[in-house]
Protein backbone atom coordinates (compact mmCIF):
# COMPACT_ATOMS: atom_id res chain seq x y z
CA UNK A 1 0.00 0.00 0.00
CA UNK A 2 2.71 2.28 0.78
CA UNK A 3 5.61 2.97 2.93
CA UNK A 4 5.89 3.02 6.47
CA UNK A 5 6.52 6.24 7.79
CA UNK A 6 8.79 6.84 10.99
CA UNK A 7 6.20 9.24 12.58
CA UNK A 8 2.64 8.55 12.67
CA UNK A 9 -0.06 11.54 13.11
CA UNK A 10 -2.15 10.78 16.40
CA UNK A 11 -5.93 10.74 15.70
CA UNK A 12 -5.18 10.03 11.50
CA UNK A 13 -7.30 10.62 9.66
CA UNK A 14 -10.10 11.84 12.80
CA UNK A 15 -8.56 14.55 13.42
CA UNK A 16 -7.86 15.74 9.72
CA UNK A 17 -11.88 15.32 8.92
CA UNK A 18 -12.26 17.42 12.22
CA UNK A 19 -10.09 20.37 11.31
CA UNK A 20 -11.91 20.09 7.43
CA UNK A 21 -15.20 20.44 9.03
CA UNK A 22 -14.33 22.94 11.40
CA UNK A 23 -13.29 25.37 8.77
CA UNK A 24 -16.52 24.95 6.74
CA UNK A 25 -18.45 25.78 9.91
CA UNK A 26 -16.16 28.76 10.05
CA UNK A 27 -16.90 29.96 6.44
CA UNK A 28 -20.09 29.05 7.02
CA UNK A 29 -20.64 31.47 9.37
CA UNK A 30 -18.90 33.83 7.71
CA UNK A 31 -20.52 33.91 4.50
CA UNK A 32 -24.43 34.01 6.51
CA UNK A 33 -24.01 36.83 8.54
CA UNK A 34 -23.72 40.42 7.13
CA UNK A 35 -21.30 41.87 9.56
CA UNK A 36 -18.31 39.33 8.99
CA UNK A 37 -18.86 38.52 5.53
CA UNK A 38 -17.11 41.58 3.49
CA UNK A 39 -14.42 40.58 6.07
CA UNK A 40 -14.26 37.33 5.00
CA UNK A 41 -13.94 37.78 1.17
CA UNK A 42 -11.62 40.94 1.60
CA UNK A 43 -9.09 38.13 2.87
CA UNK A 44 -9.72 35.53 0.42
CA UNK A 45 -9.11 38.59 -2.00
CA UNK A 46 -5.82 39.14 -0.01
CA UNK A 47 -4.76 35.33 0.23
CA UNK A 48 -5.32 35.22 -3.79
CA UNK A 49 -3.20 38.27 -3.96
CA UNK A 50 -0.28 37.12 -1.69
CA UNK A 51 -0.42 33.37 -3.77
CA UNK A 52 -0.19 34.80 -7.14
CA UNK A 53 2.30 36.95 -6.07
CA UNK A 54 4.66 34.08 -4.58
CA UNK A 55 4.10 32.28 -8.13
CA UNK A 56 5.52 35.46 -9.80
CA UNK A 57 8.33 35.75 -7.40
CA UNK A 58 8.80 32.07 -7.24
CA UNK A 59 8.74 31.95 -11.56
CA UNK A 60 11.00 34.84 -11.50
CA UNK A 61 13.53 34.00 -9.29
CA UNK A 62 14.08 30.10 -10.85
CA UNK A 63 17.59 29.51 -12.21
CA UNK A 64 17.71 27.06 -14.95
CA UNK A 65 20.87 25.39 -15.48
CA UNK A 66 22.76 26.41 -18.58
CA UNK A 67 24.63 24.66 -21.04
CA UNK A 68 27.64 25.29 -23.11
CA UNK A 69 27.28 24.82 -26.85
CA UNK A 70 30.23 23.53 -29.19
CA UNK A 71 30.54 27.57 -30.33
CA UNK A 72 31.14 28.39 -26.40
CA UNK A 73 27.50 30.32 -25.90
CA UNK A 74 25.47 29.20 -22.96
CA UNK A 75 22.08 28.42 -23.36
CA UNK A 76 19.44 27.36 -20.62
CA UNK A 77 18.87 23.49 -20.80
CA UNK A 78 15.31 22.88 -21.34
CA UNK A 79 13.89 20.65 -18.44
CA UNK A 80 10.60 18.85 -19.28
């Protein structure tokens, strides 16, 4: 099935199920009241914000490893 691991989680997969349901009471909640709910989507709008700008950074800032041709230019190897 798969490999043993050296450290087990306590409560596997309980616990995980408990902390899934737990947020969708908390958005939930969020998204039927009145008062919390611009609250709530300003920080989804925020967390999208913050992810796509990690992908930018993270895009940007990846060094692919070059190669030297026979005529001495280096060229980035293409990585599939």
């Amino acid at each position: 099935m798969g490999t043993e691991l050296p450290l087990r989680m306590p409560g596997f997969p309980w616990l995980t199920c408990f902390g899934l349901v737990i947020l969708a009471a908390i958005f939930t909640v969020g998204f039927i009241g009145e008062d919390p709910r611009p609250q709530l989507l300003s920080t989804l709008g925020l967390v999208a914000v913050l992810a796509a700008g990690c992908c930018v950074n993270h895009r940007k800032r990846k060094v692919l490893p070059r190669i030297e041709s026979l005529d001495g230019a280096q060229q980035p190897m293409l990585v599939d």
